[in-house]
PDB file of N, CA and C in Angstrom:
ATOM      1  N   UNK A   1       9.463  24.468 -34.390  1.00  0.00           N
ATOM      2  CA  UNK A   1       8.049  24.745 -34.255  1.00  0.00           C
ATOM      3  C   UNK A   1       7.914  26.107 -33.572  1.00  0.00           C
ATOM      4  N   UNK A   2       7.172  26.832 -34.008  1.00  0.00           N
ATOM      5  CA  UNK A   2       6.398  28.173 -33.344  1.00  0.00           C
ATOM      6  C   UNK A   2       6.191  28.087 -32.009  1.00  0.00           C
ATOM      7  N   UNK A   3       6.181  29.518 -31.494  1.00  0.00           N
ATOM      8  CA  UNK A   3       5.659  29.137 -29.971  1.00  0.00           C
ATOM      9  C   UNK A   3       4.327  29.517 -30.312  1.00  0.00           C
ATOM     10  N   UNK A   4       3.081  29.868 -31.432  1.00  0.00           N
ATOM     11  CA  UNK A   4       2.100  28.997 -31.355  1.00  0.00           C
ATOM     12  C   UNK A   4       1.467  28.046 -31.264  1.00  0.00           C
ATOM     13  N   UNK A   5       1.927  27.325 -32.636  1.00  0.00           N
ATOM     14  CA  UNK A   5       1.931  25.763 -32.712  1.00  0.00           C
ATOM     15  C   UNK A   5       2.037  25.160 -31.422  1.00  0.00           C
ATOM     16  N   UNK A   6       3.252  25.268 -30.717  1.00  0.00           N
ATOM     17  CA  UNK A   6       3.180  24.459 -29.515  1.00  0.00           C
ATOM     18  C   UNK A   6       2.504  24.919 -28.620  1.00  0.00           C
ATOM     19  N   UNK A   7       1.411  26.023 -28.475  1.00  0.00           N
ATOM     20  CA  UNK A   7       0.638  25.955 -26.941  1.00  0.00           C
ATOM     21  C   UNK A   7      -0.703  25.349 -28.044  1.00  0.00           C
ATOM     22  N   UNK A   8      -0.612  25.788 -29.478  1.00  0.00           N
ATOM     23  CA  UNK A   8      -1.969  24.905 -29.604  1.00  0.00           C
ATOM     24  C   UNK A   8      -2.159  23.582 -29.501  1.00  0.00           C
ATOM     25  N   UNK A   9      -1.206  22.799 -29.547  1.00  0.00           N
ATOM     26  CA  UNK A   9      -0.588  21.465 -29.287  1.00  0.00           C
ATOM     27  C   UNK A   9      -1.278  20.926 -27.961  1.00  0.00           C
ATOM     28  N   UNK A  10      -0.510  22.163 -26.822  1.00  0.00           N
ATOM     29  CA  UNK A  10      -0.681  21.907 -25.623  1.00  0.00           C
ATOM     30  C   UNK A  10      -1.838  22.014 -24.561  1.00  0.00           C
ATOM     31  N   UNK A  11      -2.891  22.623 -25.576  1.00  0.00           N
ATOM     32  CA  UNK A  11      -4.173  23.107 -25.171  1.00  0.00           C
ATOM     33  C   UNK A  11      -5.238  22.188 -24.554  1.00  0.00           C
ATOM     34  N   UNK A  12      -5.243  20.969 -25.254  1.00  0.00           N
ATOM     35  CA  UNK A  12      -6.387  20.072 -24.722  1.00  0.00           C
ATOM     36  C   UNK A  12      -5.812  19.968 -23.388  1.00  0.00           C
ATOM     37  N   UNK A  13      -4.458  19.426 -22.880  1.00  0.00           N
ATOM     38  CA  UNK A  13      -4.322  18.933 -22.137  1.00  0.00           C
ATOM     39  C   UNK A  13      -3.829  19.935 -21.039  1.00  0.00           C
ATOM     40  N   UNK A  14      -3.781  21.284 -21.301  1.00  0.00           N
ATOM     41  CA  UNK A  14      -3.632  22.059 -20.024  1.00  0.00           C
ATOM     42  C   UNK A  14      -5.319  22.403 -19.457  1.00  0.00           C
ATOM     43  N   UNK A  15      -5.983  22.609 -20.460  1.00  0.00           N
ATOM     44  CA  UNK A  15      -7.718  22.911 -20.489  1.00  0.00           C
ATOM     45  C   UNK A  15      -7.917  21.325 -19.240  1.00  0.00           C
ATOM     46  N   UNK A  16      -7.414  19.908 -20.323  1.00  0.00           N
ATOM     47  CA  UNK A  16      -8.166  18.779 -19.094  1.00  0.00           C
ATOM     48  C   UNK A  16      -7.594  19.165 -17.610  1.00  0.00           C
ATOM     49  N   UNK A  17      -6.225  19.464 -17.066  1.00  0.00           N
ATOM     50  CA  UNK A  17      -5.585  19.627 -15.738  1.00  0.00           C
ATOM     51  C   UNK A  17      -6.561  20.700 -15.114  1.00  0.00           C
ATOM     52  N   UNK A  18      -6.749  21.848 -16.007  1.00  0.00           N
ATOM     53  CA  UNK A  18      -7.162  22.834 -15.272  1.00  0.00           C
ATOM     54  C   UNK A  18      -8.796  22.687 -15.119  1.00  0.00           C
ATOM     55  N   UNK A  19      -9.338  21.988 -15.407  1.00  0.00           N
ATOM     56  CA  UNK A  19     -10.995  21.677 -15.450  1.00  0.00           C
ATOM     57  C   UNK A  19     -11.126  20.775 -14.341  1.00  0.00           C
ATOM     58  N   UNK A  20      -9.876  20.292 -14.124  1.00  0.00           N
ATOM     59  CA  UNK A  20     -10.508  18.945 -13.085  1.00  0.00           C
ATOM     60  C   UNK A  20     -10.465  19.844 -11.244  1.00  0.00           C
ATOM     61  N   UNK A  21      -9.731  20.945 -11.275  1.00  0.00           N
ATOM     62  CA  UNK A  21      -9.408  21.562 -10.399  1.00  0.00           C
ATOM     63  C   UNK A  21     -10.808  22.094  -9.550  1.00  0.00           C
ATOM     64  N   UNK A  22     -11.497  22.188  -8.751  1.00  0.00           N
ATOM     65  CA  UNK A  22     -12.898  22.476  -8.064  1.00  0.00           C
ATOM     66  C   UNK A  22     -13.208  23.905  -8.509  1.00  0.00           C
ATOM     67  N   UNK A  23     -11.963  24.694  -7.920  1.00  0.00           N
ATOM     68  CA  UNK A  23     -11.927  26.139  -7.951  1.00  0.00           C
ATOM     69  C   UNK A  23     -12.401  26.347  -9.628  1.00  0.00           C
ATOM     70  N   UNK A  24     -11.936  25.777 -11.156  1.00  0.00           N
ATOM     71  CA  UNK A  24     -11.897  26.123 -12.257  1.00  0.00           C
ATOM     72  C   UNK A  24     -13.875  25.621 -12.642  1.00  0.00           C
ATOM     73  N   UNK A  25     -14.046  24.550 -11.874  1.00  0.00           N
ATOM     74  CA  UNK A  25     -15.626  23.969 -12.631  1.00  0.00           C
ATOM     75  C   UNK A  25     -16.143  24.683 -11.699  1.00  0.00           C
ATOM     76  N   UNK A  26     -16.060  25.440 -10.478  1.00  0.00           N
ATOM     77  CA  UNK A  26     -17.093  26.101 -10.038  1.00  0.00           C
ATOM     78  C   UNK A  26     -17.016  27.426 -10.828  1.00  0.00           C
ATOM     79  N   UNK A  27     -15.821  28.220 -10.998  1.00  0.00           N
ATOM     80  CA  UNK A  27     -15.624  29.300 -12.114  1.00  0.00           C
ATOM     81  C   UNK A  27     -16.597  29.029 -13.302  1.00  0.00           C
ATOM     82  N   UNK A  28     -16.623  28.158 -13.855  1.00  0.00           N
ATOM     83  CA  UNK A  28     -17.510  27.583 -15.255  1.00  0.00           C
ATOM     84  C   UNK A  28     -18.986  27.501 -15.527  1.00  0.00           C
ATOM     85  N   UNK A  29     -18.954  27.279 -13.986  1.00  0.00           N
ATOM     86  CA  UNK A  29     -20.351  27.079 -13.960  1.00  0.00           C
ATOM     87  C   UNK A  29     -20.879  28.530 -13.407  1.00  0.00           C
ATOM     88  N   UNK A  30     -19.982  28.911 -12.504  1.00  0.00           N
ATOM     89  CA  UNK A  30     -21.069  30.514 -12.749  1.00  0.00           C
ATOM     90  C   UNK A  30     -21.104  31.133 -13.879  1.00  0.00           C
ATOM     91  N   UNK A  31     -19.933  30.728 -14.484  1.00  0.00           N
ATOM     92  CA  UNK A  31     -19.911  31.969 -15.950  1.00  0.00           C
ATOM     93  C   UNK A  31     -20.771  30.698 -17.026  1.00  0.00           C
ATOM     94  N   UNK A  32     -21.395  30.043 -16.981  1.00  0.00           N
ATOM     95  CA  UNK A  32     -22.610  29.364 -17.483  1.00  0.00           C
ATOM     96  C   UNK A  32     -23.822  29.911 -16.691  1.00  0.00           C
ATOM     97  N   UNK A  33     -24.038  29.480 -15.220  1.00  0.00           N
ATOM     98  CA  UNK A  33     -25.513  30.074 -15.187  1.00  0.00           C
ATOM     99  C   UNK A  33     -25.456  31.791 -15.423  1.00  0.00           C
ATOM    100  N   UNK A  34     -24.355  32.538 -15.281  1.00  0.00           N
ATOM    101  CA  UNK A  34     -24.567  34.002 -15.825  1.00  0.00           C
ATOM    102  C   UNK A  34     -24.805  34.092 -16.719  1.00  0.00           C
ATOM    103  N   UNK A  35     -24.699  33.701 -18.022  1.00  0.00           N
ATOM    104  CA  UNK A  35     -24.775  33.725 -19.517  1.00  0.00           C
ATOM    105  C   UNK A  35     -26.088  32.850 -19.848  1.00  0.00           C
ATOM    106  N   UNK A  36     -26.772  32.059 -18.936  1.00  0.00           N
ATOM    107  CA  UNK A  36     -28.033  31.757 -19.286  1.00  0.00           C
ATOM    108  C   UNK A  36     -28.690  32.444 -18.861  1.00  0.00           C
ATOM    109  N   UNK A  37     -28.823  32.812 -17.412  1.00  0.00           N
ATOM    110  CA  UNK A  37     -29.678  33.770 -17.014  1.00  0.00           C
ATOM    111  C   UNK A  37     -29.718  35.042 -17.730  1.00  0.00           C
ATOM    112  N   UNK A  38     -28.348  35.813 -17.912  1.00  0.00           N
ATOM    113  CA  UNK A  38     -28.827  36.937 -19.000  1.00  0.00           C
ATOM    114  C   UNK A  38     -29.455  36.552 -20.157  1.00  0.00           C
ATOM    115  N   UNK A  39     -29.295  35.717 -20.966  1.00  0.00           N
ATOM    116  CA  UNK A  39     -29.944  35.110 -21.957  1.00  0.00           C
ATOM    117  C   UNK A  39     -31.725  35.364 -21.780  1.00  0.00           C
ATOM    118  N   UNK A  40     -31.734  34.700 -20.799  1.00  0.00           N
ATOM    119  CA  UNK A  40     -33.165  34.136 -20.558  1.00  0.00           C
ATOM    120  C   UNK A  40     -33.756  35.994 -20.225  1.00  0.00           C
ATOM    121  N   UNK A  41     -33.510  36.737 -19.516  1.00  0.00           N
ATOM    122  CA  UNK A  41     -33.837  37.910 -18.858  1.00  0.00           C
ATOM    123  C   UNK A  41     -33.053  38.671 -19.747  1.00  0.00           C
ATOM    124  N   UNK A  42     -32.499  38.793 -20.792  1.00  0.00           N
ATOM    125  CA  UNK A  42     -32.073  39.243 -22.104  1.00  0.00           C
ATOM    126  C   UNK A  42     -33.216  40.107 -22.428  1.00  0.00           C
ATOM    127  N   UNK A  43     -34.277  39.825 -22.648  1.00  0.00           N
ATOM    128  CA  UNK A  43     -35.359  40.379 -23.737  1.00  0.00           C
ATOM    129  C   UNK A  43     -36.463  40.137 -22.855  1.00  0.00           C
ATOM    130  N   UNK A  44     -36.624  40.697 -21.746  1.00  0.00           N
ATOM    131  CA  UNK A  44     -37.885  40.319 -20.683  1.00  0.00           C
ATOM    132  C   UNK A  44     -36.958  41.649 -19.688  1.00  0.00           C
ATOM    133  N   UNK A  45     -35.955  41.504 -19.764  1.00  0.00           N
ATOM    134  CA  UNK A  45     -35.382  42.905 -18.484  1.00  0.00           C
ATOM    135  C   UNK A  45     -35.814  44.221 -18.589  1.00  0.00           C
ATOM    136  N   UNK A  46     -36.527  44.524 -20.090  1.00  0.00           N
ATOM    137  CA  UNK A  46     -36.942  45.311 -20.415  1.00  0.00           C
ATOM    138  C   UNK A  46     -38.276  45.840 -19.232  1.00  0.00           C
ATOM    139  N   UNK A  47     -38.995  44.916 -19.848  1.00  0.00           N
ATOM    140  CA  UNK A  47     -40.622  44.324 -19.019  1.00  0.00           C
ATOM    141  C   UNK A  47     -40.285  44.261 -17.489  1.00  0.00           C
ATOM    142  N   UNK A  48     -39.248  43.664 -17.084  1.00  0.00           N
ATOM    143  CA  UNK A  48     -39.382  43.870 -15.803  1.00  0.00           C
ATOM    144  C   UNK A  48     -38.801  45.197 -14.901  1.00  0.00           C
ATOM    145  N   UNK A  49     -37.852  45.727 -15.687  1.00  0.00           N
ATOM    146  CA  UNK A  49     -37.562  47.218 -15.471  1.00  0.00           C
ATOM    147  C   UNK A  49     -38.663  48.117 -14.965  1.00  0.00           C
ATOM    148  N   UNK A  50     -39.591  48.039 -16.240  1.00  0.00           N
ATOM    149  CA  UNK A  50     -40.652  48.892 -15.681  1.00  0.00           C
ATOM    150  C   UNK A  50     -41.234  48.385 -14.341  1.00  0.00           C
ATOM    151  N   UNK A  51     -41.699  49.367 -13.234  1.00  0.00           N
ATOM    152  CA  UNK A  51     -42.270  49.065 -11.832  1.00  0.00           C
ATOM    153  C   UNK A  51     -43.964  48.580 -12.331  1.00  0.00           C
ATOM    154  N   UNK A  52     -44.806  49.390 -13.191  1.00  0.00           N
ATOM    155  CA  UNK A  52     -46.126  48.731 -13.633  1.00  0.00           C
ATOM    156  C   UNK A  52     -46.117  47.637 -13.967  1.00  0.00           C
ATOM    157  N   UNK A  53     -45.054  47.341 -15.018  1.00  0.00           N
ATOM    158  CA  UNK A  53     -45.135  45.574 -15.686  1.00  0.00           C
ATOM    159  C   UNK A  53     -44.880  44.588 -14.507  1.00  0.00           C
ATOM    160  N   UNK A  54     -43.797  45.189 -13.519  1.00  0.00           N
ATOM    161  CA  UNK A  54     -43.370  44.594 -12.333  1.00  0.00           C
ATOM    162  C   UNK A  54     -44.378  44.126 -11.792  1.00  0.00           C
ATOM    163  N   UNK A  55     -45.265  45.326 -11.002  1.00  0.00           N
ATOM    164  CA  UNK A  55     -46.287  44.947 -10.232  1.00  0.00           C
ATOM    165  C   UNK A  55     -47.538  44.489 -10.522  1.00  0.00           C
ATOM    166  N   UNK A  56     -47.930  44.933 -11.736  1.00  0.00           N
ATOM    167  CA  UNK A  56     -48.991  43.560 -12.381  1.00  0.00           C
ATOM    168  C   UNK A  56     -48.261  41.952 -12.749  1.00  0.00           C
ATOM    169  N   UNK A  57     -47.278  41.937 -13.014  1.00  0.00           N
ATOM    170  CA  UNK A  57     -46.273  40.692 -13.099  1.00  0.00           C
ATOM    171  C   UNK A  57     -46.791  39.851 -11.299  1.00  0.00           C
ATOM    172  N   UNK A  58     -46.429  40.721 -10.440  1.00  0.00           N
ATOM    173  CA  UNK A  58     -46.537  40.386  -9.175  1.00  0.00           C
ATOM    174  C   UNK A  58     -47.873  39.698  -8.885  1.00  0.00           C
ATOM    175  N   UNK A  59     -49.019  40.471  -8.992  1.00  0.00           N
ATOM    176  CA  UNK A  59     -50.389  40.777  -9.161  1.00  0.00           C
ATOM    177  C   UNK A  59     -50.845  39.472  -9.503  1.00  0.00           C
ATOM    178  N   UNK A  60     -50.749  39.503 -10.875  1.00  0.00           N
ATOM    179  CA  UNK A  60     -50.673  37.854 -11.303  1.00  0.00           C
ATOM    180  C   UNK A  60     -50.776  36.421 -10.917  1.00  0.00           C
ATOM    181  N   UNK A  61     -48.824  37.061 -10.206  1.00  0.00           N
ATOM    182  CA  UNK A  61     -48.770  35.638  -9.971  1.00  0.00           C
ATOM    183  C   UNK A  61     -49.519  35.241  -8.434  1.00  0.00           C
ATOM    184  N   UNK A  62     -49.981  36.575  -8.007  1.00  0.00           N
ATOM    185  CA  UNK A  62     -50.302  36.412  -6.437  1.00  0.00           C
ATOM    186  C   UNK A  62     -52.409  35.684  -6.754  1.00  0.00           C
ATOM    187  N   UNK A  63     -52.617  36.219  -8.267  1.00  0.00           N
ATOM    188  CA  UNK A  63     -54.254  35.374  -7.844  1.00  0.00           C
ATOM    189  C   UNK A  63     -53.665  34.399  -8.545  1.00  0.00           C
ATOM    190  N   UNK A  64     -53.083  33.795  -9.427  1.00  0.00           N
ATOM    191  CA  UNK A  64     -52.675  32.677  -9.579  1.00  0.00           C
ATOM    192  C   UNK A  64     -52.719  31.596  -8.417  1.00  0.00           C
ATOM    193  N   UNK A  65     -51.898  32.247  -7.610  1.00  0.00           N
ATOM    194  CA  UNK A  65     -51.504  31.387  -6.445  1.00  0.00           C
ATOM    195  C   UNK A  65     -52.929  31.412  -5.898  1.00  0.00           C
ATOM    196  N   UNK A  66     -53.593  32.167  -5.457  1.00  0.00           N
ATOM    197  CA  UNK A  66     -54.782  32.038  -4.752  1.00  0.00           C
ATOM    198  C   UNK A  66     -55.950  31.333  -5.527  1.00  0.00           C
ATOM    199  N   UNK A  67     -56.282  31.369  -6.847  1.00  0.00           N
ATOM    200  CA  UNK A  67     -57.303  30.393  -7.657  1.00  0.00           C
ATOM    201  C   UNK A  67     -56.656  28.917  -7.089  1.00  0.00           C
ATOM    202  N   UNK A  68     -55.505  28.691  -7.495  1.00  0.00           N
ATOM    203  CA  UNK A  68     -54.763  27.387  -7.175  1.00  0.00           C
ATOM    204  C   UNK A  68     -55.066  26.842  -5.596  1.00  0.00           C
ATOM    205  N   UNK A  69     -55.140  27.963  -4.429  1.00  0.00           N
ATOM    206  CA  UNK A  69     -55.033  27.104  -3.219  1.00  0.00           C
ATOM    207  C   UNK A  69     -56.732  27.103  -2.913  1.00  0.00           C
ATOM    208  N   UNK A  70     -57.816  28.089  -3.442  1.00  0.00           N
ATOM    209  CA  UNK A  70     -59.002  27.563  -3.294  1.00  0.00           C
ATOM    210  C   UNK A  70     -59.203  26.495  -4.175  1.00  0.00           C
ATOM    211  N   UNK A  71     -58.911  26.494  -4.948  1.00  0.00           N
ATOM    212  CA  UNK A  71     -59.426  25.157  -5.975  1.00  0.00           C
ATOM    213  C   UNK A  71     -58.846  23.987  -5.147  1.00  0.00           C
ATOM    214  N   UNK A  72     -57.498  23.837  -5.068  1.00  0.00           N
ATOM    215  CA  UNK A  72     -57.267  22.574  -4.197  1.00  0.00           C
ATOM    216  C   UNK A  72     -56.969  22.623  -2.900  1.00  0.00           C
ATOM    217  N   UNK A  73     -57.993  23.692  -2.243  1.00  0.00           N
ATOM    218  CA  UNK A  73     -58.068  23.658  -0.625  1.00  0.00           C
ATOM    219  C   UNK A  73     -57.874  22.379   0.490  1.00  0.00           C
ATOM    220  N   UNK A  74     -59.120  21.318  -0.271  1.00  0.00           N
ATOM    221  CA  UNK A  74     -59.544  19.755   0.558  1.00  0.00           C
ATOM    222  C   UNK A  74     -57.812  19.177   0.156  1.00  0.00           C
ATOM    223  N   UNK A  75     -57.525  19.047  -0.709  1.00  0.00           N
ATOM    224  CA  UNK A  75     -56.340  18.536  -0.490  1.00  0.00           C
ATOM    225  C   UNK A  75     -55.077  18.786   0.066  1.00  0.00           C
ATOM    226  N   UNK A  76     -55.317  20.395  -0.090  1.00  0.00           N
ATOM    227  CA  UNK A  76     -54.168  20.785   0.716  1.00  0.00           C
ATOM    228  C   UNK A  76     -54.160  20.600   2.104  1.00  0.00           C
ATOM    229  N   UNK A  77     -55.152  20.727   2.751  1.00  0.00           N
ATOM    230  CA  UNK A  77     -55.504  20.697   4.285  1.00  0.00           C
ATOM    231  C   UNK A  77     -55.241  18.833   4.500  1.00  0.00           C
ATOM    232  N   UNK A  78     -56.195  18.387   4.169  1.00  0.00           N
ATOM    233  CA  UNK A  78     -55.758  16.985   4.058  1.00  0.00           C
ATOM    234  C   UNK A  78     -54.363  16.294   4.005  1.00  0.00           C
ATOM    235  N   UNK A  79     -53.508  16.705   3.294  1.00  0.00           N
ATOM    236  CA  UNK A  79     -51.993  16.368   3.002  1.00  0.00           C
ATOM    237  C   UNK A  79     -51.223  17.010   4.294  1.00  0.00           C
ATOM    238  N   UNK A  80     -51.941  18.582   4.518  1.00  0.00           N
ATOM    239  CA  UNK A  80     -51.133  19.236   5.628  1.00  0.00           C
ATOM    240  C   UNK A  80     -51.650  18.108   7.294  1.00  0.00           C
ATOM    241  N   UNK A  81     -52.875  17.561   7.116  1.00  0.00           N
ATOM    242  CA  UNK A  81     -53.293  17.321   8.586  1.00  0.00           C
ATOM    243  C   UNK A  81     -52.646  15.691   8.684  1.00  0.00           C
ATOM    244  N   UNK A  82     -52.402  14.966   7.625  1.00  0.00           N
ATOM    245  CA  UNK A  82     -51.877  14.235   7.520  1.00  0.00           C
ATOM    246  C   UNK A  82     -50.549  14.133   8.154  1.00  0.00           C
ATOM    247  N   UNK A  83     -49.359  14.986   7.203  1.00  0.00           N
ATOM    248  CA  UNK A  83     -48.123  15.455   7.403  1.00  0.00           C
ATOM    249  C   UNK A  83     -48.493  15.775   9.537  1.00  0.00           C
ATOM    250  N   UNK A  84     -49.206  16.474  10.027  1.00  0.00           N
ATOM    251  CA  UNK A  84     -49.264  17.077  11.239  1.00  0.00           C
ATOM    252  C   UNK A  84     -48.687  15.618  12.061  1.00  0.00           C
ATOM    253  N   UNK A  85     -50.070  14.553  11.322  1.00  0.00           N
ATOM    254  CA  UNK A  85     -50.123  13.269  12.387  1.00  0.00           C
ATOM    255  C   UNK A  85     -49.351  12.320  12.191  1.00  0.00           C
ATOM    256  N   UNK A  86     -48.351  12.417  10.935  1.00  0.00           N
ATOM    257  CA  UNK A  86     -47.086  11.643  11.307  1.00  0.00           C
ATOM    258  C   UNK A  86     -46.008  12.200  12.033  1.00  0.00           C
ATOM    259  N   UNK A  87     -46.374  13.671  12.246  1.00  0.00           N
ATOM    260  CA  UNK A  87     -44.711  14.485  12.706  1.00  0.00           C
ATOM    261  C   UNK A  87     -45.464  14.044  14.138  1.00  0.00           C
ATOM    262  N   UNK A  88     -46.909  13.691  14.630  1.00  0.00           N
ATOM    263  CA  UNK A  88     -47.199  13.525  15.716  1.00  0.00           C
ATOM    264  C   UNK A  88     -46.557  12.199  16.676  1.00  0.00           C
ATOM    265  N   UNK A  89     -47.034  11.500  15.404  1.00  0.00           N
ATOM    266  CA  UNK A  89     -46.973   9.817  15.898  1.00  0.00           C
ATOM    267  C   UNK A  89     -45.095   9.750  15.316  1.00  0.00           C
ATOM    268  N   UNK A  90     -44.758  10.387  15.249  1.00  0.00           N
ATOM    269  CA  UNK A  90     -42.627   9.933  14.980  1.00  0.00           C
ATOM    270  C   UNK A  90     -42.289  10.947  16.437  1.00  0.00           C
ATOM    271  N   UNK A  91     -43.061  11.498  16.880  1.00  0.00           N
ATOM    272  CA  UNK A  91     -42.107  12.401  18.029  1.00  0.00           C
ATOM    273  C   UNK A  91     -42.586  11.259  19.310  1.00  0.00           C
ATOM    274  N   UNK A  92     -43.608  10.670  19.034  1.00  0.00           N
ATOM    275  CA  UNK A  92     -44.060   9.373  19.962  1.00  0.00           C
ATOM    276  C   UNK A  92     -43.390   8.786  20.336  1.00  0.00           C
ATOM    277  N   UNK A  93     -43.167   8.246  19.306  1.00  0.00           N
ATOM    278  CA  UNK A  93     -42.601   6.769  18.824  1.00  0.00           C
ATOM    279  C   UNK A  93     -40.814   7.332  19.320  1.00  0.00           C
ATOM    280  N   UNK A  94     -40.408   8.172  19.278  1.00  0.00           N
ATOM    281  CA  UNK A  94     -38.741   9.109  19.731  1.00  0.00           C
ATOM    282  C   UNK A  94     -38.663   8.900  20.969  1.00  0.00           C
ATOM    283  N   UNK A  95     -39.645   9.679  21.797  1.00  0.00           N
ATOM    284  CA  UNK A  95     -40.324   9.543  23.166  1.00  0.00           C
ATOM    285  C   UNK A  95     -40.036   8.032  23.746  1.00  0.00           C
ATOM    286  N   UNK A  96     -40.745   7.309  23.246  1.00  0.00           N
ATOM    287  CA  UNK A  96     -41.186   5.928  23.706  1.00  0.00           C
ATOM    288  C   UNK A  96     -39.499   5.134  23.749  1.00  0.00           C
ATOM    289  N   UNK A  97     -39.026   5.462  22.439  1.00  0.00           N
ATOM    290  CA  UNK A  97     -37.472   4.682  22.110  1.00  0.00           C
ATOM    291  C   UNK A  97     -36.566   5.892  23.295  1.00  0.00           C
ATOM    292  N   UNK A  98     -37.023   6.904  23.522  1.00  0.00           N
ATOM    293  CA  UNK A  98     -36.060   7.381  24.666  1.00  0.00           C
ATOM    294  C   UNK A  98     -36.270   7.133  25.700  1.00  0.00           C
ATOM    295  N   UNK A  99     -37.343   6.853  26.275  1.00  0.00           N
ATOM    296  CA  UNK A  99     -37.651   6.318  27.599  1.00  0.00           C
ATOM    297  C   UNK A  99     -37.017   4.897  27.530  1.00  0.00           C
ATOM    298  N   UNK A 100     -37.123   4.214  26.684  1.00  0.00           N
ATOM    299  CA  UNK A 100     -36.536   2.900  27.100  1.00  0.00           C
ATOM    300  C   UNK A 100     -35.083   2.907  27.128  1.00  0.00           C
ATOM    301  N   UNK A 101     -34.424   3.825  26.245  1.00  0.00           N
ATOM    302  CA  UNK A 101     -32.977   4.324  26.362  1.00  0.00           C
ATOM    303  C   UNK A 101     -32.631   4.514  28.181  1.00  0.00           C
ATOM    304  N   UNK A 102     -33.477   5.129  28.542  1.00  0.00           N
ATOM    305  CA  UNK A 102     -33.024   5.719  29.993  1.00  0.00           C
ATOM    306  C   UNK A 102     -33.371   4.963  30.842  1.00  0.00           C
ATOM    307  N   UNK A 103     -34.544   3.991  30.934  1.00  0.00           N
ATOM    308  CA  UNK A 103     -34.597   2.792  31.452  1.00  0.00           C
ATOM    309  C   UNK A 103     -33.919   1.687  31.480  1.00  0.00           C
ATOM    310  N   UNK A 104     -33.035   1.712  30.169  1.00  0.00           N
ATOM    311  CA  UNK A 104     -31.955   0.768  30.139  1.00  0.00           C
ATOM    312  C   UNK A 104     -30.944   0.974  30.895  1.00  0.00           C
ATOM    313  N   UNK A 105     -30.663   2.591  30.414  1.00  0.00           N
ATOM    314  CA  UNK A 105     -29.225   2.700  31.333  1.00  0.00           C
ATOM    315  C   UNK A 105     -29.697   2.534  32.848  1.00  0.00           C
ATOM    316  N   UNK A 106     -30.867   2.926  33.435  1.00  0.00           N
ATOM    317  CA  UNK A 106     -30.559   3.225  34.790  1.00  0.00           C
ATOM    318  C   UNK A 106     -30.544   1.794  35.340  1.00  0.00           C
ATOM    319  N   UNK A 107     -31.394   0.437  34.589  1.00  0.00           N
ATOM    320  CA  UNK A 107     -31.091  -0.445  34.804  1.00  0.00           C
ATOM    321  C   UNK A 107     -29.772  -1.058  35.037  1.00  0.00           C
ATOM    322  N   UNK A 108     -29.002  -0.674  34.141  1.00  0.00           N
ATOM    323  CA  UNK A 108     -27.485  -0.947  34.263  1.00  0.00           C
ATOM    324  C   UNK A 108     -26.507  -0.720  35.108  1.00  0.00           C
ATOM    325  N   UNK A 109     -27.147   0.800  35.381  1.00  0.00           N
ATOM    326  CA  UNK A 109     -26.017   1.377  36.813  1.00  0.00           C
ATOM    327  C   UNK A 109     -25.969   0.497  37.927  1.00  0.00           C
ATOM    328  N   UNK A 110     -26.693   0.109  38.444  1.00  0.00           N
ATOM    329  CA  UNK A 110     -26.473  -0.355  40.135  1.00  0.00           C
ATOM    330  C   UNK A 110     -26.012  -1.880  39.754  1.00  0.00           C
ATOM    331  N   UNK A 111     -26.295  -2.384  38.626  1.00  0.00           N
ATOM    332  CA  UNK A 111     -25.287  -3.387  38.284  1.00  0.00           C
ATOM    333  C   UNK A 111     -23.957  -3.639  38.246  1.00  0.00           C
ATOM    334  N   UNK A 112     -23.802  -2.513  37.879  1.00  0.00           N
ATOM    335  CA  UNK A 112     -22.347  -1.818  37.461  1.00  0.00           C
ATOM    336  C   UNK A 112     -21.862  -1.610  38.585  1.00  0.00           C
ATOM    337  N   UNK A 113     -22.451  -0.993  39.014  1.00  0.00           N
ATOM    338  CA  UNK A 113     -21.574  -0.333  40.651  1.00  0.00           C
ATOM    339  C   UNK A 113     -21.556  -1.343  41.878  1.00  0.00           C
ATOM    340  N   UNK A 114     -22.393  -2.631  41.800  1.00  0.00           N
ATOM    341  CA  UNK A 114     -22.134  -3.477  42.549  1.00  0.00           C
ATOM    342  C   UNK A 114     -20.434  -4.254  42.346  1.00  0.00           C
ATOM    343  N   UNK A 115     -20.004  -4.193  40.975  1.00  0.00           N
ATOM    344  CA  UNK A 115     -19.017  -5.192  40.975  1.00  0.00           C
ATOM    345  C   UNK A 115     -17.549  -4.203  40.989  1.00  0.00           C
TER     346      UNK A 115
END
């Protein structure tokens, strides 16, 4: 047999050893998201090259964002004052379970040190 034949032979199974290796699937996967991302920014790098397309691109997305947070202002504030009064009532409730932590132990000491 050829020394072609035999590495084509040998191919699946040096490809499976070397795929299972961390170092080889993290290799893979950058040279996958590189080849999508150029893909994707392939035919748009053009458009974003230019600094005008850039900064109306920017422009955009910046009243975008702003139609979006007046339109759903009441909810956003709402969700945020919400979020406030559970981070309020869990640092409480931490508080409360640490005080009894330290009340326990100090209970314990002079117990301890009697015997």
């Amino acid at each position: 047999m050829n020394m072609m034949g035999e590495t084509a032979r040998q191919m699946p199974h040096m490809m499976g050893s070397m795929m299972s290796h961390p170092m080889a699937s993290g290799a893979m996967m950058a040279a996958g998201g590189y080849a999508a991302g150029k893909g994707l920014l392939g035919a748009g790098s053009l458009f974003l090259r230019n600094p005008l397309m850039f900064l109306a691109t920017g422009v955009a997305a910046g009243i975008a964002a702003g139609y979006l947070l007046h339109k759903y202002e009441r909810e956003i504030t709402e969700s945020l004052a919400k979020a406030t009064g559970m981070g309020k009532d869990f640092m409480l409730h931490q508080k409360e379970n640490l005080d009894d932590l330290v009340a326990t132990a100090q209970s314990e000491t002079p117990a301890a040190a009697k015997e």
